[in-house]
C-alpha atoms as a PDB file:
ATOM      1  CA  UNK A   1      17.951 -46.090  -4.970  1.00  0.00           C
ATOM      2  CA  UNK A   2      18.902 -46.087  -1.381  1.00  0.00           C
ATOM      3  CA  UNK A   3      17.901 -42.615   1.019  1.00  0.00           C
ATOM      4  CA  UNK A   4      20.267 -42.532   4.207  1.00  0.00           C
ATOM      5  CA  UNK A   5      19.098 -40.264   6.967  1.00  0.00           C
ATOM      6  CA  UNK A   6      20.538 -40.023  10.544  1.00  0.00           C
ATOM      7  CA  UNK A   7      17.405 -40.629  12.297  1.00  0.00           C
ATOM      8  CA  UNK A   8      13.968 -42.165  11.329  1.00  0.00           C
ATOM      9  CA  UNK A   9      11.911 -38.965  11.637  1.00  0.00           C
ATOM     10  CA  UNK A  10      13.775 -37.314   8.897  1.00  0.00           C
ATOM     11  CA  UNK A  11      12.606 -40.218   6.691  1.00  0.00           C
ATOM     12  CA  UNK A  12       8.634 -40.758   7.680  1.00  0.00           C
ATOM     13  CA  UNK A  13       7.272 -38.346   5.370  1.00  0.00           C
ATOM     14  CA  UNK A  14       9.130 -39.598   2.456  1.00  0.00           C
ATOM     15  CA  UNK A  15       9.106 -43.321   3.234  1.00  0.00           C
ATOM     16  CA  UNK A  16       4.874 -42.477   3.939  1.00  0.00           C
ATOM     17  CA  UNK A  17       4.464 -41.598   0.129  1.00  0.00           C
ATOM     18  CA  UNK A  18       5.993 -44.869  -0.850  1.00  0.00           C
ATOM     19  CA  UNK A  19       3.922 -48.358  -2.011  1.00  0.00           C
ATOM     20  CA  UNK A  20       4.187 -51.622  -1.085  1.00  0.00           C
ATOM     21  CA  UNK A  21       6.349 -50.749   2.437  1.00  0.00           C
ATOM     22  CA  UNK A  22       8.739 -53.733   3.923  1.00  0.00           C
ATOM     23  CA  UNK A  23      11.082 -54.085   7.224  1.00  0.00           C
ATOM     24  CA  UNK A  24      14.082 -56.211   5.575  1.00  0.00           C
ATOM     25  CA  UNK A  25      16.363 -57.455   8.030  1.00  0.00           C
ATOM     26  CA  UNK A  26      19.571 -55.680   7.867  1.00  0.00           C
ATOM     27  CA  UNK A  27      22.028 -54.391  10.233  1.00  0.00           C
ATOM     28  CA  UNK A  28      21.316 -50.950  10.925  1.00  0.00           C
ATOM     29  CA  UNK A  29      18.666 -48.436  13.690  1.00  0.00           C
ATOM     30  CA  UNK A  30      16.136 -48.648  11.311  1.00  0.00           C
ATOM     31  CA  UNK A  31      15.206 -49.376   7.600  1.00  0.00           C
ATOM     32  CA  UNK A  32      12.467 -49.349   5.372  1.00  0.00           C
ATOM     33  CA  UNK A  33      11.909 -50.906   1.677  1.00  0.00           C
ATOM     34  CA  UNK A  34       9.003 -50.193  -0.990  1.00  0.00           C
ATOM     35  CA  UNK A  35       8.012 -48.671  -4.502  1.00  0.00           C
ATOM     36  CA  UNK A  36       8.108 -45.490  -6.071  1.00  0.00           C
ATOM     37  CA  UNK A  37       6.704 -44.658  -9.280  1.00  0.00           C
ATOM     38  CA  UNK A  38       7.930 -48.403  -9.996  1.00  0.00           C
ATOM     39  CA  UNK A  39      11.291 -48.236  -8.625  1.00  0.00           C
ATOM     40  CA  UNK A  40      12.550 -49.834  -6.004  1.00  0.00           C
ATOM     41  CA  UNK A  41      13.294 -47.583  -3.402  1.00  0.00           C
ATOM     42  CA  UNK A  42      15.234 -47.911   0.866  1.00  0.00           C
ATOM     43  CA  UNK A  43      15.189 -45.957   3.333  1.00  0.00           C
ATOM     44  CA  UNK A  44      17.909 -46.368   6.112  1.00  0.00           C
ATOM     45  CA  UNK A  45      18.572 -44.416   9.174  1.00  0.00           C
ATOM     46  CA  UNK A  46      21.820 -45.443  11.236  1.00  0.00           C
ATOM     47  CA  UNK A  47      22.604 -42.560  13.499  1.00  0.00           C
ATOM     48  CA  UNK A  48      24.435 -39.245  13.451  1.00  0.00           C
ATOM     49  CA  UNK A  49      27.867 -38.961  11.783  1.00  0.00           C
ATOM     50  CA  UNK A  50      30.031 -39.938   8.569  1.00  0.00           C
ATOM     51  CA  UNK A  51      30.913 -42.947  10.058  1.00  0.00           C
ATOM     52  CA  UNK A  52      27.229 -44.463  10.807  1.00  0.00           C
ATOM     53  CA  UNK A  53      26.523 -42.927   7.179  1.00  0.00           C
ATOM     54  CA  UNK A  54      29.235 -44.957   5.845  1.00  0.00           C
ATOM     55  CA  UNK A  55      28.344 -48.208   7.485  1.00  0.00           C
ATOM     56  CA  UNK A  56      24.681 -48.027   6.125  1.00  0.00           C
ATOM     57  CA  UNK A  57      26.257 -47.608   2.847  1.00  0.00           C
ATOM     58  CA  UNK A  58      28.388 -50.705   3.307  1.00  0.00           C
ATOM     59  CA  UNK A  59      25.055 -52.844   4.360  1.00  0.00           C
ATOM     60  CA  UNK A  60      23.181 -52.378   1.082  1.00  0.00           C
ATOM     61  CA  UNK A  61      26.020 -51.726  -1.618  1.00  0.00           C
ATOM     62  CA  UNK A  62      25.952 -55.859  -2.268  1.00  0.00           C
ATOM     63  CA  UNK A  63      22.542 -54.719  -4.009  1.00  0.00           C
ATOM     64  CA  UNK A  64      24.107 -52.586  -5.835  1.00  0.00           C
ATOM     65  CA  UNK A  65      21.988 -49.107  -5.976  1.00  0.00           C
ATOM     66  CA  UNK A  66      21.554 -47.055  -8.787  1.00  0.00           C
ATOM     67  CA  UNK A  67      22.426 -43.889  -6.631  1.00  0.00           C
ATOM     68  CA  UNK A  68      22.445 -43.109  -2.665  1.00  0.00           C
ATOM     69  CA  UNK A  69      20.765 -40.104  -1.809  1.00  0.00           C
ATOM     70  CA  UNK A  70      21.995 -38.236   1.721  1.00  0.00           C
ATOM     71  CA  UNK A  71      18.868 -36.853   3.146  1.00  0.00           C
ATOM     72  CA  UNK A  72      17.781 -35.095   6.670  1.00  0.00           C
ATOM     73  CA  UNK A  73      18.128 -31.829   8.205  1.00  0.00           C
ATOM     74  CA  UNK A  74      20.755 -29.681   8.559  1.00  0.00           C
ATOM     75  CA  UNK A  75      22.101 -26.099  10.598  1.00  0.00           C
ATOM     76  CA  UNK A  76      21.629 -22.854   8.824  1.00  0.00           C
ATOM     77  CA  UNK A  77      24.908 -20.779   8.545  1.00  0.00           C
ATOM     78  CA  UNK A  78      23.772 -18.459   6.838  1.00  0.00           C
ATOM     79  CA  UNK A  79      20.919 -15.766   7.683  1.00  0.00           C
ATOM     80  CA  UNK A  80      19.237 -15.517   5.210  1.00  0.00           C
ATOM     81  CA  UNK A  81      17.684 -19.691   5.225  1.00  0.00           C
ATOM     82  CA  UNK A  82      14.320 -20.143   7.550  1.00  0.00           C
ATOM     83  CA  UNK A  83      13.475 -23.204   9.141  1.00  0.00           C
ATOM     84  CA  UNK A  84      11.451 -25.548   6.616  1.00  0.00           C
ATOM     85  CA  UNK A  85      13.807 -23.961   3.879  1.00  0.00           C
ATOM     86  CA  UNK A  86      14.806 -27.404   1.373  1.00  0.00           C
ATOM     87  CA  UNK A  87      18.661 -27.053   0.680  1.00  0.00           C
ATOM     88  CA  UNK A  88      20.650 -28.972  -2.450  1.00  0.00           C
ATOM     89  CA  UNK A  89      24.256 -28.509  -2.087  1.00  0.00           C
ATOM     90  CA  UNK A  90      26.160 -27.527  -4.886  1.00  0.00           C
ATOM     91  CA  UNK A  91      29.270 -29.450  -3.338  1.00  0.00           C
ATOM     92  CA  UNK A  92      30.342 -31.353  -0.060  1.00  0.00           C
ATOM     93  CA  UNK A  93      33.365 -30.587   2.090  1.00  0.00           C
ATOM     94  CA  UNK A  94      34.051 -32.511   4.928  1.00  0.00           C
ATOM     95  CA  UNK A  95      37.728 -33.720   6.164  1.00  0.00           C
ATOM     96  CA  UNK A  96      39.570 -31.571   3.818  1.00  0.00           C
ATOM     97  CA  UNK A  97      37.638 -33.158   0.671  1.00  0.00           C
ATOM     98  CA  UNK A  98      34.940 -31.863  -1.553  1.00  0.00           C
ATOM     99  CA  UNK A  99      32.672 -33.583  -3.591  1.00  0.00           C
ATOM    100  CA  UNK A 100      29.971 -32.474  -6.021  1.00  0.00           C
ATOM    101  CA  UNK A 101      26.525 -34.462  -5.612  1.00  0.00           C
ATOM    102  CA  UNK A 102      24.450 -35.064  -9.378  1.00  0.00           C
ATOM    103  CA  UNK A 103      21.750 -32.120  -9.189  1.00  0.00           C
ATOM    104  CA  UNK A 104      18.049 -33.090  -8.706  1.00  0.00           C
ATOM    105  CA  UNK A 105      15.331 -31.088 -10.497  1.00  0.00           C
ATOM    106  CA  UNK A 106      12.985 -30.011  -7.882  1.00  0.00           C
ATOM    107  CA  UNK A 107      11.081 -27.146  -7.364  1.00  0.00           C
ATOM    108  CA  UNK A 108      12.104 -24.276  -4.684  1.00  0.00           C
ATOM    109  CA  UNK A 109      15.139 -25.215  -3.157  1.00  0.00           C
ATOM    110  CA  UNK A 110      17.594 -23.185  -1.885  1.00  0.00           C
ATOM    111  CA  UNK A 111      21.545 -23.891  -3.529  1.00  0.00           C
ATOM    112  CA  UNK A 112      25.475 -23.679  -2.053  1.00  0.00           C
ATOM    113  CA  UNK A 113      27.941 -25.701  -0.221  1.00  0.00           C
ATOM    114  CA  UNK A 114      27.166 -27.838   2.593  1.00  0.00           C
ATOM    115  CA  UNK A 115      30.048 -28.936   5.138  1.00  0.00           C
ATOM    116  CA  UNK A 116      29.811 -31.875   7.063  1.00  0.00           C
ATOM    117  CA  UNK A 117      31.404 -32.095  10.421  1.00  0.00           C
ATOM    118  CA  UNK A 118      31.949 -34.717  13.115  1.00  0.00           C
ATOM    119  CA  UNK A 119      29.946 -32.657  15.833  1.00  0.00           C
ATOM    120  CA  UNK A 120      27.114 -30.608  16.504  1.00  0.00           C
ATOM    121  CA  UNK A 121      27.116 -27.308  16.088  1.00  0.00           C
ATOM    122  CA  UNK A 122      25.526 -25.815  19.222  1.00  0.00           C
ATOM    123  CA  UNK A 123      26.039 -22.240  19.254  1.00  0.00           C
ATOM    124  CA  UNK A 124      25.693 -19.667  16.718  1.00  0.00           C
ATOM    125  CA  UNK A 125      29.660 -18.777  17.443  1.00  0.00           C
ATOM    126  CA  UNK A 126      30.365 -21.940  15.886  1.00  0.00           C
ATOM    127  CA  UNK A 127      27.945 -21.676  13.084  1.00  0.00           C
ATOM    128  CA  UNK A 128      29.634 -18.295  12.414  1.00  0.00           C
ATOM    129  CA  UNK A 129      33.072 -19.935  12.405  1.00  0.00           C
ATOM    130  CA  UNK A 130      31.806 -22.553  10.318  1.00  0.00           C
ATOM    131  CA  UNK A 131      30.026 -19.790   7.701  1.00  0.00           C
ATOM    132  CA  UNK A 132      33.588 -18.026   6.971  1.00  0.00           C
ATOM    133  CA  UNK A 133      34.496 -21.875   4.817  1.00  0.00           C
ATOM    134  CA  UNK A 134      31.847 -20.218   2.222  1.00  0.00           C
ATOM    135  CA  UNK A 135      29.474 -23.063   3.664  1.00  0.00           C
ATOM    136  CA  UNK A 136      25.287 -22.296   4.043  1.00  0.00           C
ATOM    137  CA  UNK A 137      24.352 -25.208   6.008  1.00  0.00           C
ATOM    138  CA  UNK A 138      26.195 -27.798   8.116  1.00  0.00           C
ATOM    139  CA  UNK A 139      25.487 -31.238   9.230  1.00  0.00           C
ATOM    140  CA  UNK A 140      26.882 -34.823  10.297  1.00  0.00           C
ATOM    141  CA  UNK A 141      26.527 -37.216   7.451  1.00  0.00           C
ATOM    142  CA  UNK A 142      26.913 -36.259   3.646  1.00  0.00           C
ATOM    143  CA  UNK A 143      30.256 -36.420   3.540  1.00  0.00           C
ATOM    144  CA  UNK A 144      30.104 -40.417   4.905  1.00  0.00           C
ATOM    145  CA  UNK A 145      27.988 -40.863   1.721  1.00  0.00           C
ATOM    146  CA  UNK A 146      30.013 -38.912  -0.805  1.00  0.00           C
ATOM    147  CA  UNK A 147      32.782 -40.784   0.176  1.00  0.00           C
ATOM    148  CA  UNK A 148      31.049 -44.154   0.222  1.00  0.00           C
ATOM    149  CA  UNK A 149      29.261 -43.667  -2.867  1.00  0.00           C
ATOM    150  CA  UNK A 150      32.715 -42.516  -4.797  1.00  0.00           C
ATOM    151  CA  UNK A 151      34.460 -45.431  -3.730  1.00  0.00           C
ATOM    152  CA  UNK A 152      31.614 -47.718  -5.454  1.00  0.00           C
ATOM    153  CA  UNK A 153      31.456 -45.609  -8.574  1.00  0.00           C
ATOM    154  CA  UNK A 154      27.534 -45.094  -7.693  1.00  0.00           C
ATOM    155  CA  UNK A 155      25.864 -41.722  -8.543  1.00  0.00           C
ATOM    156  CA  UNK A 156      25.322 -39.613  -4.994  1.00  0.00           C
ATOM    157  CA  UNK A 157      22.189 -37.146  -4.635  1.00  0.00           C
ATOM    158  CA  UNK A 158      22.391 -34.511  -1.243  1.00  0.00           C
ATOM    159  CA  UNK A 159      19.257 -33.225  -0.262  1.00  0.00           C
ATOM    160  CA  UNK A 160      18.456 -31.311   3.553  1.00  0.00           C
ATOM    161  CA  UNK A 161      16.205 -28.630   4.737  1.00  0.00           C
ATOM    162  CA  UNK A 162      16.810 -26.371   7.680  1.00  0.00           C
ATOM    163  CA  UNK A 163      15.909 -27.230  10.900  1.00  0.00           C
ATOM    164  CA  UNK A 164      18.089 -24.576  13.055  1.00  0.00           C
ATOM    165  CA  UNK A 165      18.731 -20.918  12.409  1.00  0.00           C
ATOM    166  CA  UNK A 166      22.479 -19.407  12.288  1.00  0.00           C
ATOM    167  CA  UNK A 167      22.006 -17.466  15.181  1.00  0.00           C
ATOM    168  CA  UNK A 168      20.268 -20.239  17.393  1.00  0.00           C
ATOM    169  CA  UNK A 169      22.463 -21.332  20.285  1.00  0.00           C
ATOM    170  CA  UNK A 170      21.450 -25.226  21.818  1.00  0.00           C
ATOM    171  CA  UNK A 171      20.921 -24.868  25.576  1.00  0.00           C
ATOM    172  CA  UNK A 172      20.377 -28.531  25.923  1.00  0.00           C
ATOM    173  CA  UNK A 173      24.514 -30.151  25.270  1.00  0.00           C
ATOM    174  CA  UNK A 174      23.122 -32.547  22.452  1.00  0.00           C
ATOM    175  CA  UNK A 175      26.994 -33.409  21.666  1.00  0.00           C
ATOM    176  CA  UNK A 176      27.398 -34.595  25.073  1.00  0.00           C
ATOM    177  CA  UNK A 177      24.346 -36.988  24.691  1.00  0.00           C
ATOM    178  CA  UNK A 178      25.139 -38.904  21.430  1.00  0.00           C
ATOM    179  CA  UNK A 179      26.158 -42.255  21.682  1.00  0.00           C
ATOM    180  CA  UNK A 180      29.178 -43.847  19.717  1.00  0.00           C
ATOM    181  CA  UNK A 181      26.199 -45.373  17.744  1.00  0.00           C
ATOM    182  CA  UNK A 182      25.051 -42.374  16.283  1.00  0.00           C
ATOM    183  CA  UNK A 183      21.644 -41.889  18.750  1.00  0.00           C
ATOM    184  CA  UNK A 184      21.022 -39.862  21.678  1.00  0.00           C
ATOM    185  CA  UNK A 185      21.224 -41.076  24.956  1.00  0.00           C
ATOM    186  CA  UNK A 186      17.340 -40.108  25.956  1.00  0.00           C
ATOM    187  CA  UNK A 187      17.058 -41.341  29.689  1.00  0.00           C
ATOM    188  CA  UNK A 188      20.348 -38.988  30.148  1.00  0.00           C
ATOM    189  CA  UNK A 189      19.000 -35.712  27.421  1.00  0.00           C
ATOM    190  CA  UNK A 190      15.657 -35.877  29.845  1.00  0.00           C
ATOM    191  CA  UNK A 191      17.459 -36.011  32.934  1.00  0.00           C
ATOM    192  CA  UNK A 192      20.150 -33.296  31.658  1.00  0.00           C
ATOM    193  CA  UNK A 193      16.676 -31.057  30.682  1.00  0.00           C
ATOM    194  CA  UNK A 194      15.446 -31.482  33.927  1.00  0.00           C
ATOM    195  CA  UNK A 195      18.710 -29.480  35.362  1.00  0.00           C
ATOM    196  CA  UNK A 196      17.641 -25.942  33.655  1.00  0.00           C
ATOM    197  CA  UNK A 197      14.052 -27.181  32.639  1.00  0.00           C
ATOM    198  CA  UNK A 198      12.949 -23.077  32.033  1.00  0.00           C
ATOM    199  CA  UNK A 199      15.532 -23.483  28.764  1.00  0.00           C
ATOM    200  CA  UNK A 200      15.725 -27.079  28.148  1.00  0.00           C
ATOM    201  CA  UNK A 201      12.425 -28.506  28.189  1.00  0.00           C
ATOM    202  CA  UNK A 202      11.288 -25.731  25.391  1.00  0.00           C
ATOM    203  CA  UNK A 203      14.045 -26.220  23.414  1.00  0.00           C
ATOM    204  CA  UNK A 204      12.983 -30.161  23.203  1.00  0.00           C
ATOM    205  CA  UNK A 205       9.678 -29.193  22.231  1.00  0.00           C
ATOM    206  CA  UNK A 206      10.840 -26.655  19.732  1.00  0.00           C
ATOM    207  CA  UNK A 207      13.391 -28.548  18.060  1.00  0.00           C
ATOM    208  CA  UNK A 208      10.638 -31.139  17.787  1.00  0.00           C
ATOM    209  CA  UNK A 209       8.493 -29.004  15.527  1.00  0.00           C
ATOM    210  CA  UNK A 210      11.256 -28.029  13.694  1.00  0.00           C
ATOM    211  CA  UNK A 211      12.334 -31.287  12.503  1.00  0.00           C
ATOM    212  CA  UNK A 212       8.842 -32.547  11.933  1.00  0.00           C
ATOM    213  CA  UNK A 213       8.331 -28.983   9.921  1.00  0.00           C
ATOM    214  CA  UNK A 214      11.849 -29.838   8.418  1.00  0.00           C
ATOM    215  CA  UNK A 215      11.028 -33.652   7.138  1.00  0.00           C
ATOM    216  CA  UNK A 216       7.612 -32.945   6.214  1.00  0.00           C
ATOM    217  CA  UNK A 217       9.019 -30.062   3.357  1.00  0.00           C
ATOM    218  CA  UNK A 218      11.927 -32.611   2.843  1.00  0.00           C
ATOM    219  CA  UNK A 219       9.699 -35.591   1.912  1.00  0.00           C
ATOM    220  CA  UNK A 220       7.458 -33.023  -0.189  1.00  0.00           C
ATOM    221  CA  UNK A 221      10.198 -32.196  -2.476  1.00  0.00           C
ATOM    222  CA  UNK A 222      11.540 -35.605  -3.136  1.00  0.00           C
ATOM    223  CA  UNK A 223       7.861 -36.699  -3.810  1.00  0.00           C
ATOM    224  CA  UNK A 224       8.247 -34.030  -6.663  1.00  0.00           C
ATOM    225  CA  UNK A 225      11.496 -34.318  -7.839  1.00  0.00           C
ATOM    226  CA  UNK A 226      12.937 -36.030 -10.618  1.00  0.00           C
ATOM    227  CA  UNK A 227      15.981 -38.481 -10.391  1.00  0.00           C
END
């Protein structure tokens, strides 16, 4: 079973629960291999976007995975989801497409569609643009994976918790910042804080928390789910 994230945070406190932890050598930001309960178990993160998804797909399907799972954090769109908040979509649009991910049995999660976008949405104007598709959350990446995993014939899991509200505009311009290889540009998102630090610096350290608050309720829930 293969878990593909954006970024490496999003997978620490599910990849710390794991035995036996390796660093294979394969193509892509970051990966991690190991045991749990028994089963042999990745973790890759390749950057933001369906594309970098997609790629870390195409590095490990010659192993040939009983399922890919798309995990990480996600946008709220609708009001009524907290930060922390552990999200399974019911289906994934993206491009015009749906897809329905198999259903994990977990406890507390929060249900609906998910779309998946090719950039961030910064402002809550966008989020609210974004809400009137029927969608509750929005990120960068599960709609790389549906696709990926459909065109192997391999069972695909979704799983995301909420790391930004629907209101919550970005001060700092994180689309601006991210590379074609699906990272941030961090010499140039410090230096771009520094311009307005009253708004920008905060928001760092917020959005910080918020994805460590995000992953840590993320990797709880897969540690108690079953596959």
């Amino acid at each position: 079973m293969v878990f593909i994230a954006a970024d490496h945070r999003e997978c620490g406190p599910w990849v710390g629960r794991w035995d036996a932890l390796t660093k294979p050598e394969l193509p892509v930001h970051w990966v991690r291999a190991g045991k749990w309960q028994g089963r042999d178990v990745i973790a890759i993160a390749n950057g933001a976007g369906q594309e970098r998804a997609r790629a870390a797909v195409g590095v490990v399907e010659v192993l040939q995975p009983s399922a890919f799972v798309s995990i990480g954090t996600c946008g709220a769109l609708d009001s009524s989801l907290q930060i922390g908040d552990v999200f399974v979509p019911t289906e994934i649009r993206g491009g015009g497409r749906k897809w329905i991910p198999a259903q994990l049995v977990g406890p507390g999660s929060k249900h609906g569609p998910l779309i998946s976008v090719a950039r961030i949405a910064a402002t809550a104007s966008e989020k609210s643009q974004l809400r009137t598709t029927g969608a509750l959350v929005v990120e960068m990446e599960s709609a790389g994976v549906a696709d990926a995993s459909e065109r192997l014939g391999v069972p695909f899991y979704c799983v995301r918790a909420v790391s930004d509200l629907a209101g919550q505009d970005f001060a700092n311009d994180f689309n601006k910042l991210l590379m074609s290889d699906g990272r941030f540009n961090i010499p140039a998102l410090l230096l771009n804080a520094l311009a307005k630090p009253l708004s920008r610096i905060p928001e760092l350290y917020s959005l910080a928390k918020r994805t460590a608050l995000a992953s840590e309720n993320l990797g709880e829930f897969l540690a108690l789910c079953s596959f």
